[in-house]
C-alpha atoms as a PDB file:
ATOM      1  CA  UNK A   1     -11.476 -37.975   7.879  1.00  0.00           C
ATOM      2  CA  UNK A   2     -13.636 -37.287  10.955  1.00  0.00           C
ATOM      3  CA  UNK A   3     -12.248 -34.991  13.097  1.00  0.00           C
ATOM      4  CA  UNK A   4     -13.133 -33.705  17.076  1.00  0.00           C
ATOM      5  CA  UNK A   5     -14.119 -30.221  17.336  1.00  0.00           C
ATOM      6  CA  UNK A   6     -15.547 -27.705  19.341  1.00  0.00           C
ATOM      7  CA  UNK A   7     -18.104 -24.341  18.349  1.00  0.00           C
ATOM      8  CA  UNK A   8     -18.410 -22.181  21.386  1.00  0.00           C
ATOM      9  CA  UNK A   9     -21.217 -19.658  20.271  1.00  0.00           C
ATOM     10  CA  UNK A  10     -24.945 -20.962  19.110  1.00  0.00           C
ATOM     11  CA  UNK A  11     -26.235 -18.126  17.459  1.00  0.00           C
ATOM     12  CA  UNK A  12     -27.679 -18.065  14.105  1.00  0.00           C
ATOM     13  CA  UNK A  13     -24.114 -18.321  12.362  1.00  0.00           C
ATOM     14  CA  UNK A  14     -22.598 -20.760  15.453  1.00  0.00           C
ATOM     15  CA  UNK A  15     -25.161 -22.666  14.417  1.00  0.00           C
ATOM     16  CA  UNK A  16     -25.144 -22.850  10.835  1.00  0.00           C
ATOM     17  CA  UNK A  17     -21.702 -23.458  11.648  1.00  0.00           C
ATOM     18  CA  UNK A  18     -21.906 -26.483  13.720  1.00  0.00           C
ATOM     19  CA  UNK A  19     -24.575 -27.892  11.505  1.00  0.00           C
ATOM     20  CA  UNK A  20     -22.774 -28.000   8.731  1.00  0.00           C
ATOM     21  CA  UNK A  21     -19.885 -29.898  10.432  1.00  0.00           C
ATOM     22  CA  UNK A  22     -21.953 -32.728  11.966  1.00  0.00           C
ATOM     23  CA  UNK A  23     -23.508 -33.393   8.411  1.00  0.00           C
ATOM     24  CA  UNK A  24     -19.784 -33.600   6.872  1.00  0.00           C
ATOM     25  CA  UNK A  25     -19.511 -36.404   9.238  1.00  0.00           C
ATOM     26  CA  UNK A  26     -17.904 -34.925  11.926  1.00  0.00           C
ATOM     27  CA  UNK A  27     -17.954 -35.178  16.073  1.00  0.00           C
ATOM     28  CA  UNK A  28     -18.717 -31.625  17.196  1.00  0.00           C
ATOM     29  CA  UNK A  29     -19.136 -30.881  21.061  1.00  0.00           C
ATOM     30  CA  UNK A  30     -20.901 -27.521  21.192  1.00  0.00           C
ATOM     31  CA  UNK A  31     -21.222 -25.088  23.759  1.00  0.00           C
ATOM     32  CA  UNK A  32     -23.252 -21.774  24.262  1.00  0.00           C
ATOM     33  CA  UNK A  33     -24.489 -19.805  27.286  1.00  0.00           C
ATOM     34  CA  UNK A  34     -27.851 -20.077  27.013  1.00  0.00           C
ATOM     35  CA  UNK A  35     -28.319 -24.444  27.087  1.00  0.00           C
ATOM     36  CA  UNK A  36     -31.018 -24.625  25.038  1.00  0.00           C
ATOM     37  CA  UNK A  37     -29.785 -23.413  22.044  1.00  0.00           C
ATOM     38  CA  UNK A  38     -28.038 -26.447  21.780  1.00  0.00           C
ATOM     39  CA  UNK A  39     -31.192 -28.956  21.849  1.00  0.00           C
ATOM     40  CA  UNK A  40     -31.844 -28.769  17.832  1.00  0.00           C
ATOM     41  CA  UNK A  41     -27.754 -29.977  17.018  1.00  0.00           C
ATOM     42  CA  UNK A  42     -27.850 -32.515  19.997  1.00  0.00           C
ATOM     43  CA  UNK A  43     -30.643 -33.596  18.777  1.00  0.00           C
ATOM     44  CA  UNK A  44     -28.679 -34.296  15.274  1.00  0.00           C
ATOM     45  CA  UNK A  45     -25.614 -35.897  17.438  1.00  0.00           C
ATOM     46  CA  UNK A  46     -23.501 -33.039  18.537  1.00  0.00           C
ATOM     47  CA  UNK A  47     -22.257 -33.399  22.337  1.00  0.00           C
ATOM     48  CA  UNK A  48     -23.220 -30.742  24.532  1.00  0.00           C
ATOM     49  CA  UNK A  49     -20.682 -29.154  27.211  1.00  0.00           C
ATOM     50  CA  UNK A  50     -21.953 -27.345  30.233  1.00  0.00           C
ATOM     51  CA  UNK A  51     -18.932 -25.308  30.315  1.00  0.00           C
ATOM     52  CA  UNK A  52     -16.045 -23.942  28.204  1.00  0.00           C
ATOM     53  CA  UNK A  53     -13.637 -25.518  29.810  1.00  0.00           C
ATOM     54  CA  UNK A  54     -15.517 -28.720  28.978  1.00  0.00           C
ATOM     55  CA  UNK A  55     -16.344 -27.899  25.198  1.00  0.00           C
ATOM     56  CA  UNK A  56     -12.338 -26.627  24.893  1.00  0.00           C
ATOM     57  CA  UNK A  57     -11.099 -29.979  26.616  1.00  0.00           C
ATOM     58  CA  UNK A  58     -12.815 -32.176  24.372  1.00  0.00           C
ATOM     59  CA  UNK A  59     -11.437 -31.349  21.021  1.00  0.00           C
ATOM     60  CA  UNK A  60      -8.063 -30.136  19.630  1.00  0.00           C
ATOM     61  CA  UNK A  61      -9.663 -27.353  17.398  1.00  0.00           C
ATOM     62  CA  UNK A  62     -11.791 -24.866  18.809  1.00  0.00           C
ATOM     63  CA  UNK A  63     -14.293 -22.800  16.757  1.00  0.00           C
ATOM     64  CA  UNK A  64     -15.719 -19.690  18.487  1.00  0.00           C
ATOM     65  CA  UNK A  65     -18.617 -17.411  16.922  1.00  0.00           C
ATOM     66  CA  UNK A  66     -19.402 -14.732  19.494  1.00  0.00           C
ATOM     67  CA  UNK A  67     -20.732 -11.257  20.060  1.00  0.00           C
ATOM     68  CA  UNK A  68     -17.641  -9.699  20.098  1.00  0.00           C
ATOM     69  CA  UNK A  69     -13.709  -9.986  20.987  1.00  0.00           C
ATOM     70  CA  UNK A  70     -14.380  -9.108  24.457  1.00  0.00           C
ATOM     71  CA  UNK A  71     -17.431 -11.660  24.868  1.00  0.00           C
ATOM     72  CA  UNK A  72     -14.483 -14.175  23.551  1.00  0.00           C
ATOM     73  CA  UNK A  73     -11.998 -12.825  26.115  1.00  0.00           C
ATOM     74  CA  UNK A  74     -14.594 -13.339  28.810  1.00  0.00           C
ATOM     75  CA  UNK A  75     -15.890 -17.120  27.529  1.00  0.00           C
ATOM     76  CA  UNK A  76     -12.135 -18.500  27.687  1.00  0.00           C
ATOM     77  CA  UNK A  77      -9.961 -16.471  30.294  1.00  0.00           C
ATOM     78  CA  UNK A  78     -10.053 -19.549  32.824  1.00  0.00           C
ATOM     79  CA  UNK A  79     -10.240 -21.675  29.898  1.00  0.00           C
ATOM     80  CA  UNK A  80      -6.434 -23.971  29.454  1.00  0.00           C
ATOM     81  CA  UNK A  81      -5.718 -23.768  25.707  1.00  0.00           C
ATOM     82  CA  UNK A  82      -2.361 -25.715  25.356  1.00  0.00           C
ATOM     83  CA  UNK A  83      -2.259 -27.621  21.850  1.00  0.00           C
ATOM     84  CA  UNK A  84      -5.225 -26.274  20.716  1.00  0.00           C
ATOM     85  CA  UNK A  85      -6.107 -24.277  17.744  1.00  0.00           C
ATOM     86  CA  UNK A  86      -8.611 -21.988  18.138  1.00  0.00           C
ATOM     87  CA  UNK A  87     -10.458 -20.322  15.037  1.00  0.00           C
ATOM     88  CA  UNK A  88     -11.846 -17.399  15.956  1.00  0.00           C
ATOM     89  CA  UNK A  89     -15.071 -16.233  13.618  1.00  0.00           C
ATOM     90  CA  UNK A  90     -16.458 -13.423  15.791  1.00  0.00           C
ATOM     91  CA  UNK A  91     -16.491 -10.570  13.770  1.00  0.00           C
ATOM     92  CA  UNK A  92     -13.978  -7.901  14.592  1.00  0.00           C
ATOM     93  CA  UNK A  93     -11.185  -5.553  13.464  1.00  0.00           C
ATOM     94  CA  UNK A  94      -7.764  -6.044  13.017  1.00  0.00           C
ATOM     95  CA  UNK A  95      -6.545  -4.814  15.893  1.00  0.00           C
ATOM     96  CA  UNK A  96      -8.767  -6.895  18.123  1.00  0.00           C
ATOM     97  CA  UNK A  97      -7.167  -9.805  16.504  1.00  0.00           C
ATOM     98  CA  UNK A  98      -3.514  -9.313  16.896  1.00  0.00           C
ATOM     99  CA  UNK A  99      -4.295  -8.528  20.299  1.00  0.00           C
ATOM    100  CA  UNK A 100      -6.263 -12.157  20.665  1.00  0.00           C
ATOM    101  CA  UNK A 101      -3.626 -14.406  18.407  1.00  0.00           C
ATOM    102  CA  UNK A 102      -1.308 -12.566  21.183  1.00  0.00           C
ATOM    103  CA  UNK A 103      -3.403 -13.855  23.835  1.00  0.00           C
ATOM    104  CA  UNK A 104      -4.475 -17.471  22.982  1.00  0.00           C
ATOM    105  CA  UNK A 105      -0.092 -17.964  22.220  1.00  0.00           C
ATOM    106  CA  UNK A 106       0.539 -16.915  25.560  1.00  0.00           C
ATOM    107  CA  UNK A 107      -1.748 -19.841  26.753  1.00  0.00           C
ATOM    108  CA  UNK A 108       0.067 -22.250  24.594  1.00  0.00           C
ATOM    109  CA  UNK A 109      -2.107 -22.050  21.850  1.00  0.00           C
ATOM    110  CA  UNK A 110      -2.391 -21.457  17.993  1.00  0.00           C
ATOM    111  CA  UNK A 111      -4.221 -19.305  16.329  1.00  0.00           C
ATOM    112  CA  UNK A 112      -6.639 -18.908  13.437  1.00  0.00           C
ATOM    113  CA  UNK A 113      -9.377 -15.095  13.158  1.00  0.00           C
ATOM    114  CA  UNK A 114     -11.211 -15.642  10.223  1.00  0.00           C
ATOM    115  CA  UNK A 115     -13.959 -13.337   8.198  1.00  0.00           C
ATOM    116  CA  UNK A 116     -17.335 -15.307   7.471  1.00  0.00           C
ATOM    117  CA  UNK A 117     -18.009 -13.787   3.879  1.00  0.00           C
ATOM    118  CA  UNK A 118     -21.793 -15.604   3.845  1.00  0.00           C
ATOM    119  CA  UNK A 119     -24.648 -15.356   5.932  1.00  0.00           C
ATOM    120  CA  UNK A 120     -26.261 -18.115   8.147  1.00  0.00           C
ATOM    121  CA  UNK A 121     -28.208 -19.499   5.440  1.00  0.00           C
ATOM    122  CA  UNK A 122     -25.452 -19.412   2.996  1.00  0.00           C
ATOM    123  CA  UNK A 123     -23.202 -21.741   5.527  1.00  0.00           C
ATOM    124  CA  UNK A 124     -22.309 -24.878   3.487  1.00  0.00           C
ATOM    125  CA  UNK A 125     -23.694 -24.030   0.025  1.00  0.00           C
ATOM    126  CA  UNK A 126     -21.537 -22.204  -2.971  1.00  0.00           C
ATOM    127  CA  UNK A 127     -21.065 -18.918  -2.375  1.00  0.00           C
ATOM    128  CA  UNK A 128     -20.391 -18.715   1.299  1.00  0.00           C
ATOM    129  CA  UNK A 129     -16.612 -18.155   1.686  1.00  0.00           C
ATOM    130  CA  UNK A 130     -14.492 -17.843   5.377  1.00  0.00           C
ATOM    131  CA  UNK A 131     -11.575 -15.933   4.823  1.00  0.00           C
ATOM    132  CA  UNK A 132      -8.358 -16.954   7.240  1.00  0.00           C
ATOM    133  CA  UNK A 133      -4.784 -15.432   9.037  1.00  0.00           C
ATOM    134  CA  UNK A 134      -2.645 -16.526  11.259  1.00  0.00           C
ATOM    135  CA  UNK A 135      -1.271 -19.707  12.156  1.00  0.00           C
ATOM    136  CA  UNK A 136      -0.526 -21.353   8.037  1.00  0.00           C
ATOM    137  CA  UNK A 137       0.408 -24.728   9.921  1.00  0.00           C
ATOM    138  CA  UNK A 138      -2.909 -24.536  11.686  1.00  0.00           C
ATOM    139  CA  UNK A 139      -4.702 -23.991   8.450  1.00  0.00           C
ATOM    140  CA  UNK A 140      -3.405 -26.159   6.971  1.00  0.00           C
ATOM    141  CA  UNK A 141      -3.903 -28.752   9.264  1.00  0.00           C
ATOM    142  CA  UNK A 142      -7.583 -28.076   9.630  1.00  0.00           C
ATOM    143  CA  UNK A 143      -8.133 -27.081   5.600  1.00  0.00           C
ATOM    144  CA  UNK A 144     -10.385 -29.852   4.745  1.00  0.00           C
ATOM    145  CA  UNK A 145     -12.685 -29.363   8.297  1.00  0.00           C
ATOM    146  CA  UNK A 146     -12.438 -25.376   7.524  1.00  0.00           C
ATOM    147  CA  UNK A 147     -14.161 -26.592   3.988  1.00  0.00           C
ATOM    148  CA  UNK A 148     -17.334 -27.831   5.351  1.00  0.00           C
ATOM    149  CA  UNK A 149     -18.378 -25.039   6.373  1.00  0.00           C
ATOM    150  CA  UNK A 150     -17.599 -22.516   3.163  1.00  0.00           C
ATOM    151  CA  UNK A 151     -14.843 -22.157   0.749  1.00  0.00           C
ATOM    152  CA  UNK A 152     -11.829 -20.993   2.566  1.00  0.00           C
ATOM    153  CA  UNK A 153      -9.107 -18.638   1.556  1.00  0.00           C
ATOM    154  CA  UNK A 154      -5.620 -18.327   3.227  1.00  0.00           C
ATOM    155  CA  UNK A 155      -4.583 -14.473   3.901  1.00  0.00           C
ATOM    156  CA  UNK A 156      -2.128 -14.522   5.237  1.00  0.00           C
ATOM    157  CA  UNK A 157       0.233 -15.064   8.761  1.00  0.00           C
ATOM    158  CA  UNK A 158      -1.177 -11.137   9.707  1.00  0.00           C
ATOM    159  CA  UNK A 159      -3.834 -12.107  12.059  1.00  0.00           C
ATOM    160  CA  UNK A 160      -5.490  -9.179  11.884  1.00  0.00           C
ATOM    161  CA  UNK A 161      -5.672  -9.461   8.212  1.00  0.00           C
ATOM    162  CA  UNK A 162      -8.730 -11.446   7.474  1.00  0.00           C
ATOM    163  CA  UNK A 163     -10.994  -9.110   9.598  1.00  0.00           C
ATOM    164  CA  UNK A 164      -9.614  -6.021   7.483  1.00  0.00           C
ATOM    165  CA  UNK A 165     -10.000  -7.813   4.193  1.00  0.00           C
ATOM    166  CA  UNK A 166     -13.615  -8.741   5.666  1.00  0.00           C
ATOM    167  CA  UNK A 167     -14.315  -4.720   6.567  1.00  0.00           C
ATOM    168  CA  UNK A 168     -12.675  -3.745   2.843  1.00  0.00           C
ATOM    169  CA  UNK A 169     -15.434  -5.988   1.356  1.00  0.00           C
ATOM    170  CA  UNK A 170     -18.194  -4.439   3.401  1.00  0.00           C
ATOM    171  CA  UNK A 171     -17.070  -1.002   2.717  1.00  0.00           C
ATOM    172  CA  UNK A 172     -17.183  -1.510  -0.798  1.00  0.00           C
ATOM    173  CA  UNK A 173     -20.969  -3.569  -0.267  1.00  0.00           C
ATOM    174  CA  UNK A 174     -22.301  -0.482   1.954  1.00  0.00           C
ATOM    175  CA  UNK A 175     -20.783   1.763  -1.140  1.00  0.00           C
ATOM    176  CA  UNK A 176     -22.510   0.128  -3.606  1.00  0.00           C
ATOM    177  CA  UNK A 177     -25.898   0.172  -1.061  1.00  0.00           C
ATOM    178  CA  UNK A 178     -25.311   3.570  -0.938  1.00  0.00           C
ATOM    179  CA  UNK A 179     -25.608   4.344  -4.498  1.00  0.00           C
ATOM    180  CA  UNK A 180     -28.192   2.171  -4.987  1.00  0.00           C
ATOM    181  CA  UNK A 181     -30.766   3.830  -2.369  1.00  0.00           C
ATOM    182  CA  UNK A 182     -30.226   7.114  -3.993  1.00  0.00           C
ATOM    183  CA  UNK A 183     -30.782   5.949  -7.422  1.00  0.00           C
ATOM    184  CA  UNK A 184     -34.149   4.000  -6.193  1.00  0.00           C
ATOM    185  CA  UNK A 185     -34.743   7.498  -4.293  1.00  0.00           C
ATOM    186  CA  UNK A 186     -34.422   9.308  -7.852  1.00  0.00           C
ATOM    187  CA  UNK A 187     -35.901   7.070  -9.768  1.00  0.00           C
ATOM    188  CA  UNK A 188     -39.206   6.712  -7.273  1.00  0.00           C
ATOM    189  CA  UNK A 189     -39.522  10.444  -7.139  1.00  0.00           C
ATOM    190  CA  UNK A 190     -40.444  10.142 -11.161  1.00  0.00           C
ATOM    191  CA  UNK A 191     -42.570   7.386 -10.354  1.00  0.00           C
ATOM    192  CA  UNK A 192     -41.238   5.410 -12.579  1.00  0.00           C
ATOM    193  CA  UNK A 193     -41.754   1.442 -11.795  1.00  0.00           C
ATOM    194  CA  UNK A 194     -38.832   0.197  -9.542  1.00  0.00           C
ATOM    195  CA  UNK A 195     -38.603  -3.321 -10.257  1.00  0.00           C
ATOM    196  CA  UNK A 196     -38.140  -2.552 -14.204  1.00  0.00           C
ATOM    197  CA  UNK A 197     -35.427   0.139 -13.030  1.00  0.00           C
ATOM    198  CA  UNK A 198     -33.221  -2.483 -10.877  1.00  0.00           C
ATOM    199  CA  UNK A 199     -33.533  -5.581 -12.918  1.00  0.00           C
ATOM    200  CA  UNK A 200     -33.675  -4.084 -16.543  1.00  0.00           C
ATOM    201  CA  UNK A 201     -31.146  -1.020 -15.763  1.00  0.00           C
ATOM    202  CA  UNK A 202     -29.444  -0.857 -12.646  1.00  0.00           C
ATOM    203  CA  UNK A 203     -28.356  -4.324 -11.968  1.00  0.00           C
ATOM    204  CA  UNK A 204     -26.807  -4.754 -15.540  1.00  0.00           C
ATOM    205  CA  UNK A 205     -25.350  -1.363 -15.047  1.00  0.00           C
ATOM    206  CA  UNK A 206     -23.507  -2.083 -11.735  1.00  0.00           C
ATOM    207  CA  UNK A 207     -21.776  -5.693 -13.098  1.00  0.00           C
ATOM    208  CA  UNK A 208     -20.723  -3.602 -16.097  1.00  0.00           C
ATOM    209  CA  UNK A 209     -19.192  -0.968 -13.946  1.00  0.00           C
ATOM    210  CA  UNK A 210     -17.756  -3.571 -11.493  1.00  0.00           C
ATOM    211  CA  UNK A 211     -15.104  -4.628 -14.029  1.00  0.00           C
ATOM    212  CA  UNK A 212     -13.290  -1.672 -13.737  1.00  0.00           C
ATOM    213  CA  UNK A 213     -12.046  -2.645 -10.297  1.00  0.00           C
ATOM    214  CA  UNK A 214      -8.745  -5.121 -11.687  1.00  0.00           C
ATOM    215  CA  UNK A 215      -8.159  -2.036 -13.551  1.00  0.00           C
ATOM    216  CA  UNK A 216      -8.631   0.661 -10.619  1.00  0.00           C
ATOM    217  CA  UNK A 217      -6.143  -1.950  -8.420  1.00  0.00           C
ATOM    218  CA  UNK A 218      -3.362  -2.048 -11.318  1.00  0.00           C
ATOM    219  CA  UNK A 219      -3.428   1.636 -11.456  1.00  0.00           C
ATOM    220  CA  UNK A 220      -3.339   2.340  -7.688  1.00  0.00           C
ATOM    221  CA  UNK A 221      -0.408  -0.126  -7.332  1.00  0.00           C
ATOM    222  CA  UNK A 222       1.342   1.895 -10.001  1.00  0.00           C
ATOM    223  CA  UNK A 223       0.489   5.093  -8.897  1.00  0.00           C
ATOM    224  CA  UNK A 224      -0.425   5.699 -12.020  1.00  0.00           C
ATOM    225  CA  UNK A 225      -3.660   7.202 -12.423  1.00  0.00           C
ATOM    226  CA  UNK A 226      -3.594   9.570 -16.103  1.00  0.00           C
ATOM    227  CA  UNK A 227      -6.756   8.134 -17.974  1.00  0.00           C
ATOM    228  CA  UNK A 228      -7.650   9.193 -21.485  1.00  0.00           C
ATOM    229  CA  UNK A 229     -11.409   8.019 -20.639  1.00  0.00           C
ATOM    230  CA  UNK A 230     -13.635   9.419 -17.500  1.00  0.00           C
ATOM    231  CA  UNK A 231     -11.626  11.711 -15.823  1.00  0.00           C
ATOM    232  CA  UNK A 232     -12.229  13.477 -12.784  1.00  0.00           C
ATOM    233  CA  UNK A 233     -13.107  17.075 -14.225  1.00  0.00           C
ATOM    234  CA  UNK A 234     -15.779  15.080 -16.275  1.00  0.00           C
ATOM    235  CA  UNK A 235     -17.083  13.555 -13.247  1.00  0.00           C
ATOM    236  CA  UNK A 236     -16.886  16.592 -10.999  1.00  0.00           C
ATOM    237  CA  UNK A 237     -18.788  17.958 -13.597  1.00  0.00           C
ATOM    238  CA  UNK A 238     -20.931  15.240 -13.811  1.00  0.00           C
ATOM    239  CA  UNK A 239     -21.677  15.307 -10.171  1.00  0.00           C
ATOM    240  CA  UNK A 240     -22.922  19.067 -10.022  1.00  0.00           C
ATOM    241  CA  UNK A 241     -25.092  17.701 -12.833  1.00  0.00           C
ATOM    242  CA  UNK A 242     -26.394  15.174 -10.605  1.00  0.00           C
ATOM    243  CA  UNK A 243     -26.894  17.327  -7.489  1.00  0.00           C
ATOM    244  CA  UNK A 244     -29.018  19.557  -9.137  1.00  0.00           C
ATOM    245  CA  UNK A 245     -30.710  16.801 -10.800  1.00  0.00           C
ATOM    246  CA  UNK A 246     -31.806  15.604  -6.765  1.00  0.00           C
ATOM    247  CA  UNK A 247     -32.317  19.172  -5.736  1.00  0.00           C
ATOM    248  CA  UNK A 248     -34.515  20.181  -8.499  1.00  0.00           C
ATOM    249  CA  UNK A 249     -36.420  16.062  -8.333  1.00  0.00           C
ATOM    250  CA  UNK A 250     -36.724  17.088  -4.106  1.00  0.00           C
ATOM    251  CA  UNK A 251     -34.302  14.041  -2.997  1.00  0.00           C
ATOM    252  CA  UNK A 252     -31.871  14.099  -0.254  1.00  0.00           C
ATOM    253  CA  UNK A 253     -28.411  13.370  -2.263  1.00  0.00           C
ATOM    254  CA  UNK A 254     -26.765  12.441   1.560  1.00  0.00           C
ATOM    255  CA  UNK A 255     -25.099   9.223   1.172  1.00  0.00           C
ATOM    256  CA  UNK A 256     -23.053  10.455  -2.100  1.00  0.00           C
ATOM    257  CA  UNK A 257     -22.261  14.259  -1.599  1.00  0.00           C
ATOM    258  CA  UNK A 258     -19.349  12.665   0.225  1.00  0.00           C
ATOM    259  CA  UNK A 259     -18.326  11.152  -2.551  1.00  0.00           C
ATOM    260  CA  UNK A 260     -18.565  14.781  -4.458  1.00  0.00           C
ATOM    261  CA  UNK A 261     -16.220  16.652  -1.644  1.00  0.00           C
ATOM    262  CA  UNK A 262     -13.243  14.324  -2.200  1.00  0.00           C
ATOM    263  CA  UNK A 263     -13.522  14.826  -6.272  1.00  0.00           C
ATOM    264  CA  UNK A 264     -13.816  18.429  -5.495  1.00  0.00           C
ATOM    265  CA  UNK A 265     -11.013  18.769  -3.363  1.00  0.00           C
ATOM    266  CA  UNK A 266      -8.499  16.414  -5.640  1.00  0.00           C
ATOM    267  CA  UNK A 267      -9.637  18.586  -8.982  1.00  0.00           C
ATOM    268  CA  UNK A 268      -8.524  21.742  -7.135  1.00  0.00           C
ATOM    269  CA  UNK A 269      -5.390  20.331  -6.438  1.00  0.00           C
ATOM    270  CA  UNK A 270      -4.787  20.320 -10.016  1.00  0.00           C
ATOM    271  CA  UNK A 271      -5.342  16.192 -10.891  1.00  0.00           C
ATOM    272  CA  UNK A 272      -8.276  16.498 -13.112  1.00  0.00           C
ATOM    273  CA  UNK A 273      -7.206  14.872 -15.750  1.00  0.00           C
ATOM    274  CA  UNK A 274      -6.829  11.439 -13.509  1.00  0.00           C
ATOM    275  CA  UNK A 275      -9.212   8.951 -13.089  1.00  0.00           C
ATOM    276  CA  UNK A 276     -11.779   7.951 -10.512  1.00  0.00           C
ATOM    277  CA  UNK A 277      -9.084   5.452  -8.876  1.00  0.00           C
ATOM    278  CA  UNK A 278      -6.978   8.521  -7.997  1.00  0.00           C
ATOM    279  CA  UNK A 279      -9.397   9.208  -5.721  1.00  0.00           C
ATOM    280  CA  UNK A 280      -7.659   6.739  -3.230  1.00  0.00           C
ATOM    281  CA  UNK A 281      -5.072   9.332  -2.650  1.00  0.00           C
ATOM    282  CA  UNK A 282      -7.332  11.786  -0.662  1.00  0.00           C
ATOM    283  CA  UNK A 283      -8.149   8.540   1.323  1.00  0.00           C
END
């Protein structure tokens, strides 16, 4: 079913956004600051607004990729928002989005924040995936629309919970980054070939070691962290294995002797025998 909506925000992922809506059939007014940025969707039958107000007015759900929360605040204070839902995809934190479901229901409004899990190019194709909180009847509502543009996944009636669910992915992304660069820093100081290290090695390495995290998740819900595998004496001592290993290669071991402080300090309290999970603790 065709439905009206509205993308305030013409960036790279407002874009993607709004393109994938008009192909699925839809009628999609579009706003953004700078005019132009709108030619290339007109162009493929999007209406353009010259103003908020305008875009906001002309369809019952509202999708707004910004900047930032404040950028958001600024684009609709004047704005009227009775019976209209707006989904709000500018990334943020949790807080921020409490404080804006707060905002948009004193205006008579619902309320949708939402994590984009994809980037621009990913918009509309497997993979991409928009994470939601907030308003259920307003997600539900707008489910199948919310599907054009990447698989979407309920979190909850928290607003502020798809943003943190959105920052707990990226943490565990910039982790695995992190680990990464200093193995490719290791491995480069040998001069050893680094394509044949990360597709032959690393990469099979990493999914192997990435199904361990169910597990990790059932222990920390149980608070039960005794392992009879890898404990954390064996990898404290594993770790001043592997700084002296960087020290004695010449590489910088900065993004992970973080990593080595927190096993240090939860082995001297006397919980080496746990495993890596219990590591949460200290967190």
């Amino acid at each position: 079913m065709s439905e009206n909506i509205s993308v305030l925000g013409l960036g790279l992922m407002g874009s993607a956004l709004a393109e994938s809506l008009i192909r699925a059939g839809h009628h999609v007014t579009v706003w953004n600051r700078t005019p132009a940025k709108a030619d290339p969707l007109v162009a493929e039958g999007a209406t353009r607004a010259d103003t908020p107000a305008q875009a906001v007015s002309a369809s019952p759900l509202v999708i707004v990729c910004l900047l930032d929360y404040p950028s958001v605040l600024e684009t609709l204070k004047d704005v009227p928002l009775e019976d209209r839902v707006v989904a709000n995809l500018t990334t943020g934190r949790p807080a921020e989005a409490r404080e804006m479901a707060a905002w948009v229901a004193e205006r008579g409004g619902e309320y949708l924040d939402g994590g984009i899990m994809a980037v621009p190019h990913m918009i509309a194709k497997p993979g991409a995936l928009i994470l939601y909180s907030g308003s259920r009847p307003a997600f539900e509502r707008y489910e199948q629309v919310f599907g054009a543009m990447a698989a979407s996944r309920y979190t909850g009636d928290d607003p502020g919970m798809a943003p943190l669910l959105d920052l707990a992915m990226l943490t565990g992304m910039y982790g695995q980054m992190a680990g990464s660069l200093e193995a490719l820093a290791l491995v480069r100081s040998a001069k050893y070939p680094l394509m044949e290290f990360t597709t032959e090695l690393l990469v099979p390495w990493l999914n192997a070691m990435a199904v361990q995290l169910p597990q990790w998740a059932k222990e920390i819900e149980a608070g039960d962290y005794r392992t009879e595998v890898s404990n954390l004496e064996i990898n404290r001592a594993g770790m001043e294995n592997l700084v002296r290993a960087f020290e004695e290669q010449g590489v910088k071991l900065d993004l992970l002797l973080p990593m080595k402080t927190v096993i240090d300090r939860r082995v001297a309290r006397g919980l080496g025998h746990e495993g890596l999970s219990g590591l949460v603790e200290e967190l």
